[in-house]
PDB file of N, CA and C in Angstrom:
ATOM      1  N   UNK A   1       4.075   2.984  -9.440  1.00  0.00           N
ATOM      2  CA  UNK A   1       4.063   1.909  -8.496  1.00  0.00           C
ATOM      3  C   UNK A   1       5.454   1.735  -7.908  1.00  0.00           C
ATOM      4  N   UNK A   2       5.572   1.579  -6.644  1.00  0.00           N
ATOM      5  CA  UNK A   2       6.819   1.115  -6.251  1.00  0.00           C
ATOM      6  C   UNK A   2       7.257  -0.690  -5.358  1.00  0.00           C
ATOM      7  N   UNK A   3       8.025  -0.710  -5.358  1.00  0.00           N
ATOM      8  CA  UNK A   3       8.858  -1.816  -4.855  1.00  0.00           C
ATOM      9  C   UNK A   3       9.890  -1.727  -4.045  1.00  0.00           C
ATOM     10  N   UNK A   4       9.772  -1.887  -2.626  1.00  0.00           N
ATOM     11  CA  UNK A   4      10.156  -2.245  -1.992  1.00  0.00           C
ATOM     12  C   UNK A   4      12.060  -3.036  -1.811  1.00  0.00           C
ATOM     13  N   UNK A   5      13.114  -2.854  -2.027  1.00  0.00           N
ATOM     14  CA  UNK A   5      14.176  -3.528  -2.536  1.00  0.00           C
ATOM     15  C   UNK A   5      15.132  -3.811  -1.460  1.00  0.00           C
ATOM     16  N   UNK A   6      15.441  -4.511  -0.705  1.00  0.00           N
ATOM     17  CA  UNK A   6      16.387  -4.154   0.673  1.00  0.00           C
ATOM     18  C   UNK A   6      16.491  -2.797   1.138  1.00  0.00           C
ATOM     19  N   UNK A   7      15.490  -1.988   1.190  1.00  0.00           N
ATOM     20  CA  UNK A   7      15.276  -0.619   2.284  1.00  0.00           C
ATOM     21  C   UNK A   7      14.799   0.205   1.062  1.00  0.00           C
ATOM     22  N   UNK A   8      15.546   0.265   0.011  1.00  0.00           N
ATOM     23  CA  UNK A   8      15.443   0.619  -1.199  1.00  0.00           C
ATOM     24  C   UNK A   8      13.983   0.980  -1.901  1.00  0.00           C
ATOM     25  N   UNK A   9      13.344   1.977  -2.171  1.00  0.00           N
ATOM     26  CA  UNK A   9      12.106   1.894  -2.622  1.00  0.00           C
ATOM     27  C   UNK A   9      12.089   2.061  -3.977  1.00  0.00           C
ATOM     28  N   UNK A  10      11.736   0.984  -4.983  1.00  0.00           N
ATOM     29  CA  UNK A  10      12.053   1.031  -6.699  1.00  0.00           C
ATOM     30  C   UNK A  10      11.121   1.348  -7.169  1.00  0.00           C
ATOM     31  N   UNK A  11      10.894   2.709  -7.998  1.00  0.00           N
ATOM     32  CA  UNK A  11       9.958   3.148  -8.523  1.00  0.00           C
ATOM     33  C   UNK A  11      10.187   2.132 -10.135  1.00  0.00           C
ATOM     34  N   UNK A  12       8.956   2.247 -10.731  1.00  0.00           N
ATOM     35  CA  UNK A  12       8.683   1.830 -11.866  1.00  0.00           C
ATOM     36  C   UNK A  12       9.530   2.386 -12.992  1.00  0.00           C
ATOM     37  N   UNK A  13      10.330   2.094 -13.673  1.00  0.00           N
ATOM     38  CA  UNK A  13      11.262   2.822 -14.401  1.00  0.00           C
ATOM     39  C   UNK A  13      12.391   3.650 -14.192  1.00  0.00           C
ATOM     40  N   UNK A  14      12.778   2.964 -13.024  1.00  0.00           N
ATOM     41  CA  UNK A  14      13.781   3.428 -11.874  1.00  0.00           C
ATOM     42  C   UNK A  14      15.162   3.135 -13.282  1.00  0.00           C
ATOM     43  N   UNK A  15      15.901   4.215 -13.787  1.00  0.00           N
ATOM     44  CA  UNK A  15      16.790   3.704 -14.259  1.00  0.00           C
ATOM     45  C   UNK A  15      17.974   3.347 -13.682  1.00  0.00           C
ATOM     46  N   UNK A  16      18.294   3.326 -12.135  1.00  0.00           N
ATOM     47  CA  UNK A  16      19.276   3.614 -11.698  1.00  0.00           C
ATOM     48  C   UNK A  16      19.901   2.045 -11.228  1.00  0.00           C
ATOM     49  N   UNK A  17      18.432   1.157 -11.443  1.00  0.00           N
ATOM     50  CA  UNK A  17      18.138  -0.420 -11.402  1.00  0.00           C
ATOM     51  C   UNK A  17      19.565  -1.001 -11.696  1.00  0.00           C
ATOM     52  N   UNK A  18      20.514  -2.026 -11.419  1.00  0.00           N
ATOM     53  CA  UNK A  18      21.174  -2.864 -12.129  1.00  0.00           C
ATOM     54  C   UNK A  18      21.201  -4.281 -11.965  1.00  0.00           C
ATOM     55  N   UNK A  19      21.302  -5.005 -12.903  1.00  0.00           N
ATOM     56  CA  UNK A  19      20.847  -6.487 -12.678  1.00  0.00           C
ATOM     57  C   UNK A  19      21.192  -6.882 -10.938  1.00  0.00           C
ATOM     58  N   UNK A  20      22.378  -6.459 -10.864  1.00  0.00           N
ATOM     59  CA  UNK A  20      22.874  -6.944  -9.057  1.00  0.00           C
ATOM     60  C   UNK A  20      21.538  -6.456  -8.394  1.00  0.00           C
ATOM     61  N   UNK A  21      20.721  -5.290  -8.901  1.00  0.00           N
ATOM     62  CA  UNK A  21      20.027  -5.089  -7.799  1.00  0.00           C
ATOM     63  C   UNK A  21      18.268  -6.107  -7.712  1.00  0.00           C
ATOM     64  N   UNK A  22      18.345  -6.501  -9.275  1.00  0.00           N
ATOM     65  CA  UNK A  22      17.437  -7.432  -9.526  1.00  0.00           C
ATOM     66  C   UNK A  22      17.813  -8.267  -9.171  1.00  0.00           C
ATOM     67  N   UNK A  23      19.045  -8.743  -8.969  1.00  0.00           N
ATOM     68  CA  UNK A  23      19.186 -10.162  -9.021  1.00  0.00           C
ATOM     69  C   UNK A  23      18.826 -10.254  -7.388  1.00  0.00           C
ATOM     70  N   UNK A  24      18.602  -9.330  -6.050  1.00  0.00           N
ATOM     71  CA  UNK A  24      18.809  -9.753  -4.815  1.00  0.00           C
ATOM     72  C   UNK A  24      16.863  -9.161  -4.455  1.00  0.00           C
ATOM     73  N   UNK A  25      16.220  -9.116  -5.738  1.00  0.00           N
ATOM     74  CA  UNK A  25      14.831  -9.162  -5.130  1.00  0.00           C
ATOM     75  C   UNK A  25      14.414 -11.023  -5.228  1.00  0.00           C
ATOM     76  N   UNK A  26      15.508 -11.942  -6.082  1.00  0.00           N
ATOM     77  CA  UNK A  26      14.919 -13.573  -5.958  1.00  0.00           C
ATOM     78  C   UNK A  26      14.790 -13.847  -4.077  1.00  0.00           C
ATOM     79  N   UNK A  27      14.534 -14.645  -4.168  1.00  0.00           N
ATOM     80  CA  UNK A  27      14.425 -15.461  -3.058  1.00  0.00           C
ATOM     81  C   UNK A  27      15.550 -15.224  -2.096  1.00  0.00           C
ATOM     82  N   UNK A  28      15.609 -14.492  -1.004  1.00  0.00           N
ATOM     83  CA  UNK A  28      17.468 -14.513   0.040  1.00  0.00           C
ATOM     84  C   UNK A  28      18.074 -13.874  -0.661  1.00  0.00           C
ATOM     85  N   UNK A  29      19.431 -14.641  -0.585  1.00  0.00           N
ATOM     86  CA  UNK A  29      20.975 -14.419  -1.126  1.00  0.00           C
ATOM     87  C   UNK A  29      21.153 -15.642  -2.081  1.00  0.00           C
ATOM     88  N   UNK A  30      19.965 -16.384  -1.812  1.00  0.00           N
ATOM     89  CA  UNK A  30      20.395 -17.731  -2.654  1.00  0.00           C
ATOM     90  C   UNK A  30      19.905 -17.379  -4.055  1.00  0.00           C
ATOM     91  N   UNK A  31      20.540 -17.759  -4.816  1.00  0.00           N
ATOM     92  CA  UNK A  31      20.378 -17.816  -6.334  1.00  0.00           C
ATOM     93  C   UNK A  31      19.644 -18.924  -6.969  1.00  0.00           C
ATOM     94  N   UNK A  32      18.571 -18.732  -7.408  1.00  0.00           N
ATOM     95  CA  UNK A  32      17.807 -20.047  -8.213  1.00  0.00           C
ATOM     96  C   UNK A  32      18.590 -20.797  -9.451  1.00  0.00           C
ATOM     97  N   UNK A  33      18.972 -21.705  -9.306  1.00  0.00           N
ATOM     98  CA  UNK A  33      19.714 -22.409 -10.534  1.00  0.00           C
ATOM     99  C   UNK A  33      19.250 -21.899 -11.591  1.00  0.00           C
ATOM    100  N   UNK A  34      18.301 -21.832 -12.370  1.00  0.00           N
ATOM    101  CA  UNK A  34      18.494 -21.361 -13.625  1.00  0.00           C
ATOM    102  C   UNK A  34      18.560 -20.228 -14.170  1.00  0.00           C
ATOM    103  N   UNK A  35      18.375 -19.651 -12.952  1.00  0.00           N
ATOM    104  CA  UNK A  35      19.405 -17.876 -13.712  1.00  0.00           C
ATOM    105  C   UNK A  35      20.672 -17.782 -14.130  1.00  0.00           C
ATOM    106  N   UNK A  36      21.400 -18.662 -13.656  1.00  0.00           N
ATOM    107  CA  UNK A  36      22.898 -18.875 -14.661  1.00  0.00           C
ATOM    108  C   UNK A  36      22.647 -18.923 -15.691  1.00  0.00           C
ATOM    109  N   UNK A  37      21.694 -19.287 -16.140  1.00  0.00           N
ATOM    110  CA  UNK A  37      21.204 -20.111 -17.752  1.00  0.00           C
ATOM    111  C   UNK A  37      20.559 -18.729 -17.937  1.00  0.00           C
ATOM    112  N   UNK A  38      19.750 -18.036 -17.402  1.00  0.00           N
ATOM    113  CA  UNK A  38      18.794 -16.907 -17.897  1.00  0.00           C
ATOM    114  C   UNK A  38      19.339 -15.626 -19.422  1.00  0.00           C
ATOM    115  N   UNK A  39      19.161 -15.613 -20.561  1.00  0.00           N
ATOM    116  CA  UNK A  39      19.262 -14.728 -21.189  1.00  0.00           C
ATOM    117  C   UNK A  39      19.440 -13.059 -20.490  1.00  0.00           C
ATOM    118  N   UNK A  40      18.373 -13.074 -19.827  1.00  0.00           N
ATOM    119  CA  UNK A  40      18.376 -11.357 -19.331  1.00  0.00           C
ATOM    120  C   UNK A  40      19.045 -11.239 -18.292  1.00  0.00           C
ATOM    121  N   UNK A  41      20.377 -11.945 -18.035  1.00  0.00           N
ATOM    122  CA  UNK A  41      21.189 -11.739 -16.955  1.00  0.00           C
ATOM    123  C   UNK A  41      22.343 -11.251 -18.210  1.00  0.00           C
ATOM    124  N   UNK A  42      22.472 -11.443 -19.281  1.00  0.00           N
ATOM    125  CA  UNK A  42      23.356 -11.163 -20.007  1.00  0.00           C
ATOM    126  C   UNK A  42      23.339  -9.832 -20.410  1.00  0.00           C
ATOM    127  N   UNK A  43      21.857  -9.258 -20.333  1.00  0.00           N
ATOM    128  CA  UNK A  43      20.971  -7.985 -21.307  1.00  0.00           C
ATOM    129  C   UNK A  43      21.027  -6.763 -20.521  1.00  0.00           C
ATOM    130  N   UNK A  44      20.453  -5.499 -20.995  1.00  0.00           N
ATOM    131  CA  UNK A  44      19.957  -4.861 -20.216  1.00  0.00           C
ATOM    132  C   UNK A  44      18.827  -4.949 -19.100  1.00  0.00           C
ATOM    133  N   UNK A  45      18.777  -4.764 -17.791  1.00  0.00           N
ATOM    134  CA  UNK A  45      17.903  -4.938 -16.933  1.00  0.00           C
ATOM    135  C   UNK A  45      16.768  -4.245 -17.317  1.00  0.00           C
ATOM    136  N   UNK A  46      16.926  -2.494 -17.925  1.00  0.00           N
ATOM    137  CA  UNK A  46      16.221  -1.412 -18.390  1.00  0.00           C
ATOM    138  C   UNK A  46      14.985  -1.979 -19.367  1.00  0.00           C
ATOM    139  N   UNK A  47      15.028  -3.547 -20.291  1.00  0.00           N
ATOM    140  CA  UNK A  47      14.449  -3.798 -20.755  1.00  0.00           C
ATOM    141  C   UNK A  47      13.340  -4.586 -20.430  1.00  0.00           C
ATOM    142  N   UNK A  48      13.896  -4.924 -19.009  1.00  0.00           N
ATOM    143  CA  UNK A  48      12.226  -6.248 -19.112  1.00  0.00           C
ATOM    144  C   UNK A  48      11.778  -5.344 -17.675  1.00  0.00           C
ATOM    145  N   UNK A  49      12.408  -4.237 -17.278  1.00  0.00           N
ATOM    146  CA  UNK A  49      11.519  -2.953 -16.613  1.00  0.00           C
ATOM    147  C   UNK A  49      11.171  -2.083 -16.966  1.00  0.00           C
ATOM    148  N   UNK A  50      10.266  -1.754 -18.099  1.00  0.00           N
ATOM    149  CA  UNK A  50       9.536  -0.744 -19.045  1.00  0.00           C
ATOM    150  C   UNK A  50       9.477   0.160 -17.780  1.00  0.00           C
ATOM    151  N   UNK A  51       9.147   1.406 -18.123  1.00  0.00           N
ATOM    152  CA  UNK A  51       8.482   2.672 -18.025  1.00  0.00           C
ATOM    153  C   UNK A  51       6.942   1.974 -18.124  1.00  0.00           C
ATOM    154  N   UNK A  52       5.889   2.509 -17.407  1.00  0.00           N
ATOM    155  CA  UNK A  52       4.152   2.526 -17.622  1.00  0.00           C
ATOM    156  C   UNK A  52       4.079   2.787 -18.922  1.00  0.00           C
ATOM    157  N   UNK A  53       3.913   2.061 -19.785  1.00  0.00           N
ATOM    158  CA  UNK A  53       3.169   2.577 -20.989  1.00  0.00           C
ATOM    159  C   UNK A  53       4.426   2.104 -21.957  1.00  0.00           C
ATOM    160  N   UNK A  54       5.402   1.851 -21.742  1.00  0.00           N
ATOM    161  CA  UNK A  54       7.005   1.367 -22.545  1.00  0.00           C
ATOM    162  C   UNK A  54       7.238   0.048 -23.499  1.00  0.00           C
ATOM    163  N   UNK A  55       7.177   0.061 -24.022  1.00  0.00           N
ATOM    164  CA  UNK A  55       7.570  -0.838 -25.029  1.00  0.00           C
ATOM    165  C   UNK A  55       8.118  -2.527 -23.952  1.00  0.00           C
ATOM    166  N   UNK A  56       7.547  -3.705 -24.311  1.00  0.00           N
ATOM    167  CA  UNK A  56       7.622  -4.862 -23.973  1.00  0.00           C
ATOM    168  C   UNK A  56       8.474  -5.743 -24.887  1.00  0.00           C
ATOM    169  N   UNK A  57       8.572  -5.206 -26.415  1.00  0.00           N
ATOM    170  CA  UNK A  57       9.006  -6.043 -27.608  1.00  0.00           C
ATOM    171  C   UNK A  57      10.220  -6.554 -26.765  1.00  0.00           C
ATOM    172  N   UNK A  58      11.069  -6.003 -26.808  1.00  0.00           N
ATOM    173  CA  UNK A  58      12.844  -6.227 -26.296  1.00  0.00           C
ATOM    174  C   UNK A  58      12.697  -7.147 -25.542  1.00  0.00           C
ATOM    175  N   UNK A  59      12.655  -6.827 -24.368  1.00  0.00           N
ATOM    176  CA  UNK A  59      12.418  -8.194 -23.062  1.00  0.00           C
ATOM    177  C   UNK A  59      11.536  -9.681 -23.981  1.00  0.00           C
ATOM    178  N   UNK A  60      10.462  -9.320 -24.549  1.00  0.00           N
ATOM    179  CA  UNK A  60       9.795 -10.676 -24.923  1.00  0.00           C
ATOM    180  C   UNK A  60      10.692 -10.932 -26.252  1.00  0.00           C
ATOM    181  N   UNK A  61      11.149 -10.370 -26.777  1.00  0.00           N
ATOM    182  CA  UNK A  61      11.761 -11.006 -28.291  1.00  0.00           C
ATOM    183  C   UNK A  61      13.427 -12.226 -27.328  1.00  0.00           C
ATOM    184  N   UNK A  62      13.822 -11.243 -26.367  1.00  0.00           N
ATOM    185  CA  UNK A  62      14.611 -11.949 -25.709  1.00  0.00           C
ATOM    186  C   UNK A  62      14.621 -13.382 -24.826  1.00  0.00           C
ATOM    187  N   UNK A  63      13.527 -13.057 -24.163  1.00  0.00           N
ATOM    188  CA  UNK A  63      12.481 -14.430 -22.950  1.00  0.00           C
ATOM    189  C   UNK A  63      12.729 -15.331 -24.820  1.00  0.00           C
ATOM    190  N   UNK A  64      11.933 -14.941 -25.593  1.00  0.00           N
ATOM    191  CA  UNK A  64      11.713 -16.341 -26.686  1.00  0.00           C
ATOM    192  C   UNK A  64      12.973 -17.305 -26.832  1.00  0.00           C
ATOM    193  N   UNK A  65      14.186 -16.830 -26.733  1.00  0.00           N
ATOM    194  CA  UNK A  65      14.912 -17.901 -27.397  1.00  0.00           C
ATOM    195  C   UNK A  65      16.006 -17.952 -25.866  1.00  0.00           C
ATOM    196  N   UNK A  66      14.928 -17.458 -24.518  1.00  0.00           N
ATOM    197  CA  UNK A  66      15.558 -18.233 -22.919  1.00  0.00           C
ATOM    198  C   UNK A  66      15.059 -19.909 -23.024  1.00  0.00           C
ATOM    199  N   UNK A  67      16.553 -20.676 -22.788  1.00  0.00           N
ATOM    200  CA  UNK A  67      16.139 -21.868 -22.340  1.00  0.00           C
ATOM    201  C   UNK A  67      15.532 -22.193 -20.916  1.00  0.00           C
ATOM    202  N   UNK A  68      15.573 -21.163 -19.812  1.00  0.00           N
ATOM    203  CA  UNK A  68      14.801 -21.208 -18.855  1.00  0.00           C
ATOM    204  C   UNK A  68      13.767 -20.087 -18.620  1.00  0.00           C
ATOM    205  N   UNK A  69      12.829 -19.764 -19.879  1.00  0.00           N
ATOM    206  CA  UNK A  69      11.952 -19.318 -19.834  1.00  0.00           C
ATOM    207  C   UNK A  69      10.995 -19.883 -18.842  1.00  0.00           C
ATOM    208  N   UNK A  70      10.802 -21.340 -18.702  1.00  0.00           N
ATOM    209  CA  UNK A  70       9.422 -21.599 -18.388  1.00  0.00           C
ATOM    210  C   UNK A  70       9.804 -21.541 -16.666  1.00  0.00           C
ATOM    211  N   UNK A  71      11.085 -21.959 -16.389  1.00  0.00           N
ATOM    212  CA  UNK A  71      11.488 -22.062 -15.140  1.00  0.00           C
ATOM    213  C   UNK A  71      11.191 -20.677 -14.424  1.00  0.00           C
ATOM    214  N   UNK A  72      11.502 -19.247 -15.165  1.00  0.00           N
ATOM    215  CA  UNK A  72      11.163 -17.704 -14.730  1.00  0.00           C
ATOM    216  C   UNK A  72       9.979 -17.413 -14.929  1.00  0.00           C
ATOM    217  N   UNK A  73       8.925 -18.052 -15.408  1.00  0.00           N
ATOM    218  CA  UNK A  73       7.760 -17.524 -15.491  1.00  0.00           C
ATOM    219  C   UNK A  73       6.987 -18.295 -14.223  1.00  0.00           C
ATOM    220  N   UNK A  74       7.565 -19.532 -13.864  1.00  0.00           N
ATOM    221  CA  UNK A  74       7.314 -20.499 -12.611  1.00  0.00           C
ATOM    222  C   UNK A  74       7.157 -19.949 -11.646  1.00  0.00           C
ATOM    223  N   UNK A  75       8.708 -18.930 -11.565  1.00  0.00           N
ATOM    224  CA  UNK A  75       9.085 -18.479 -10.302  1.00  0.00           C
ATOM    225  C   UNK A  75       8.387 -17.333 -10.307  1.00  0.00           C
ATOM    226  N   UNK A  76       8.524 -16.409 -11.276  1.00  0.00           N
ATOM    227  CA  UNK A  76       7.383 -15.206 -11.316  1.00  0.00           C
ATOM    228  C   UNK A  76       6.073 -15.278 -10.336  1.00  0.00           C
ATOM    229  N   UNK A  77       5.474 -16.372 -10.760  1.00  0.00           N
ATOM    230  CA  UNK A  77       3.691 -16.823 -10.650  1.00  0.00           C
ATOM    231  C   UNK A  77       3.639 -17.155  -9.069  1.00  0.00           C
ATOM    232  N   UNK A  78       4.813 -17.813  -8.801  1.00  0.00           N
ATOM    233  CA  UNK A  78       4.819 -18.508  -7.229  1.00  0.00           C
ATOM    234  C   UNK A  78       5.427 -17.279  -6.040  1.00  0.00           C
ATOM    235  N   UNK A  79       5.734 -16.643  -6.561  1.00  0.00           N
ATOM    236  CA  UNK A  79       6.344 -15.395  -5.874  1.00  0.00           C
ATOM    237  C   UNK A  79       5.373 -14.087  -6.543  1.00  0.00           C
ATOM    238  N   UNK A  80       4.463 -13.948  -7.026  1.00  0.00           N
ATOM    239  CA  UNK A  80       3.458 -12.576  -7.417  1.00  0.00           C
ATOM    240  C   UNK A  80       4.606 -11.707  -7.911  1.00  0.00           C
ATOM    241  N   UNK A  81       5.340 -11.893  -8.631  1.00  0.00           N
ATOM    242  CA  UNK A  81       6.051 -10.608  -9.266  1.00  0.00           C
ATOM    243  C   UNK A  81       5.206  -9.458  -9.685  1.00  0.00           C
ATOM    244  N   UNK A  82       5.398  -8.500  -9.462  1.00  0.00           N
ATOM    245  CA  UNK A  82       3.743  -7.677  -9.731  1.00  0.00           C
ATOM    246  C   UNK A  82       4.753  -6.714 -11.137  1.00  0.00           C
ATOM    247  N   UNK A  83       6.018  -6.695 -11.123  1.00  0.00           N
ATOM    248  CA  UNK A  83       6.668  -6.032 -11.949  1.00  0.00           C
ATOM    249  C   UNK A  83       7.373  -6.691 -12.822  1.00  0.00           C
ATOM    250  N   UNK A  84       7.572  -6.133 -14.168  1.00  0.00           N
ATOM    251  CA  UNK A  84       9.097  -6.554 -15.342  1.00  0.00           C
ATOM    252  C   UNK A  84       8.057  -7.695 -16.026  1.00  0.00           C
ATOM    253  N   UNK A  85       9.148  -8.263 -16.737  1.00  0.00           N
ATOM    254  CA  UNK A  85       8.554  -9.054 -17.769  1.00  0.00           C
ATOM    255  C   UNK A  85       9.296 -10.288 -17.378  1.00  0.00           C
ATOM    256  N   UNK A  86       8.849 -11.342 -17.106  1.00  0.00           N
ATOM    257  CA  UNK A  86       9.244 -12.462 -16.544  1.00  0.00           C
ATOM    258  C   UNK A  86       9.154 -13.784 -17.670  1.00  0.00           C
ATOM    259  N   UNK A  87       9.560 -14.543 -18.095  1.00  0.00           N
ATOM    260  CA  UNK A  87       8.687 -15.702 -18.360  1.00  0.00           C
ATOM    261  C   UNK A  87       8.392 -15.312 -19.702  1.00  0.00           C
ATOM    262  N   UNK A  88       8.690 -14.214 -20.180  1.00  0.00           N
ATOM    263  CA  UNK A  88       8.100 -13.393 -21.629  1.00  0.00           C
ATOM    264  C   UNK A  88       6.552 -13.136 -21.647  1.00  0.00           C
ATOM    265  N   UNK A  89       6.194 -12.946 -20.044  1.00  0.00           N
ATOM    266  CA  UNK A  89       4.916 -12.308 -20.337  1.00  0.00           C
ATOM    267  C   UNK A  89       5.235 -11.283 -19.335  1.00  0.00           C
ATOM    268  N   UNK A  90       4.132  -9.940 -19.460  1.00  0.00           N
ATOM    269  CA  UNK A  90       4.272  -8.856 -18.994  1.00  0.00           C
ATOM    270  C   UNK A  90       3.234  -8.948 -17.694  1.00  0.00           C
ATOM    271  N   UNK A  91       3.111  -8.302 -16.481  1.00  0.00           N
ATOM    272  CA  UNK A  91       2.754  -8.292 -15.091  1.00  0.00           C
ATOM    273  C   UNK A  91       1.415  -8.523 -15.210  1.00  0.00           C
ATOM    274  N   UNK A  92       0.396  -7.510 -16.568  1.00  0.00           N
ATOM    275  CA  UNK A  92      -1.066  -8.460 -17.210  1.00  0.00           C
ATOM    276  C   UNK A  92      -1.155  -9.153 -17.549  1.00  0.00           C
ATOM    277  N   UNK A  93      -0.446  -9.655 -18.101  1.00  0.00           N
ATOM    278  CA  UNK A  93      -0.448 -11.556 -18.813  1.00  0.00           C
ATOM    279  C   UNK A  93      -0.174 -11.969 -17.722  1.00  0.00           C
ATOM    280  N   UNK A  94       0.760 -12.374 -16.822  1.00  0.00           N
ATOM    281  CA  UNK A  94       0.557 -12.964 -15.968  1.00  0.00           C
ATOM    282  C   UNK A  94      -0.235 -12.613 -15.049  1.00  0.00           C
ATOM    283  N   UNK A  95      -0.974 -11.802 -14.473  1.00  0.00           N
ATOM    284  CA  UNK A  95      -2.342 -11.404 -14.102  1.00  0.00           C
ATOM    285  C   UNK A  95      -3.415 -12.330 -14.643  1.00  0.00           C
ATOM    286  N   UNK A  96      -3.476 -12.674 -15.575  1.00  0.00           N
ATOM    287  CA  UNK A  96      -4.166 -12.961 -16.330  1.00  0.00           C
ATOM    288  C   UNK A  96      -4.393 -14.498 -16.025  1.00  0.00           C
ATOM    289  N   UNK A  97      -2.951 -15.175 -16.900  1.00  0.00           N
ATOM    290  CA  UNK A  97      -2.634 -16.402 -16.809  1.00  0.00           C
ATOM    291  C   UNK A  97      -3.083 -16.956 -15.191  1.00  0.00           C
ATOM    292  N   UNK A  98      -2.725 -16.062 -14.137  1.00  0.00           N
ATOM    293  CA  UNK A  98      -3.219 -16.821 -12.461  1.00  0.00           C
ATOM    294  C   UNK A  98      -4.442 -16.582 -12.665  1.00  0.00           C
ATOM    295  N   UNK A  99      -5.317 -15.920 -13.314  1.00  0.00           N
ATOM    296  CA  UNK A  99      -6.871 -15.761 -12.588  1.00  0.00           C
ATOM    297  C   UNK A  99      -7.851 -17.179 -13.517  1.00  0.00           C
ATOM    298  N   UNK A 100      -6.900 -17.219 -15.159  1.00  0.00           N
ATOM    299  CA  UNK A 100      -7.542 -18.385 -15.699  1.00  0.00           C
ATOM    300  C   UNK A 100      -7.184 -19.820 -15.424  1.00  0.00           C
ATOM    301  N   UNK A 101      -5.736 -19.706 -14.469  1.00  0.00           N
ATOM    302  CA  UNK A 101      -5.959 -20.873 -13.741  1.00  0.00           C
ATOM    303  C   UNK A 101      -5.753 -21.496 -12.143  1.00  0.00           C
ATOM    304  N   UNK A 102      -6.850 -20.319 -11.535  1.00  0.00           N
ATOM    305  CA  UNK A 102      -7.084 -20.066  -9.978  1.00  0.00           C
ATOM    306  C   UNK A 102      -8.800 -20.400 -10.674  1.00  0.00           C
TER     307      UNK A 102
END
């Protein structure tokens, strides 16, 4: 699957990813307040963007002890993130989570 990134086309397990380049798929240039606060701005990016079929533990053991977990899983849901692990759920869980409460 790919993504689209300022001209940029991001394949799924793109390792070449770096948070700067995650950080400019949010909303603009503007920065959502609680990504200052976000755990996985500190982490590897490589982790809450598995490979198809890649291990999720890392990214979700990390999301658990984000104090703005619930705020990234918000923004996830309201923006269709279709990729990464947001919120400490993975692109099917949140698949999921919108269809049981749509």
């Amino acid at each position: 699957m790919q993504h689209t990134e300022g001209g940029r086309v991001m394949e799924r397990g793109d390792t070449s990813t770096s948070w700067g380049d995650l950080a400019a798929l949010f909303d603009g240039a503007e920065e959502q307040e609680w990504q200052e606060h976000a755990l996985c701005a500190q982490t590897d990016p490589e982790a809450f963007f598995p490979e198809k079929g890649g291990s999720t533990r890392e990214a979700k053991r990390i999301c658990q002890g984000c104090d703005v977990r619930a705020e990234c899983l918000e923004y996830a849901l309201a923006h269709d993130e279709r990729f990464g692990i947001w919120g400490g759920l993975s692109e099917r869980e949140r698949r999921k989570l919108k269809k049981r409460a749509g």
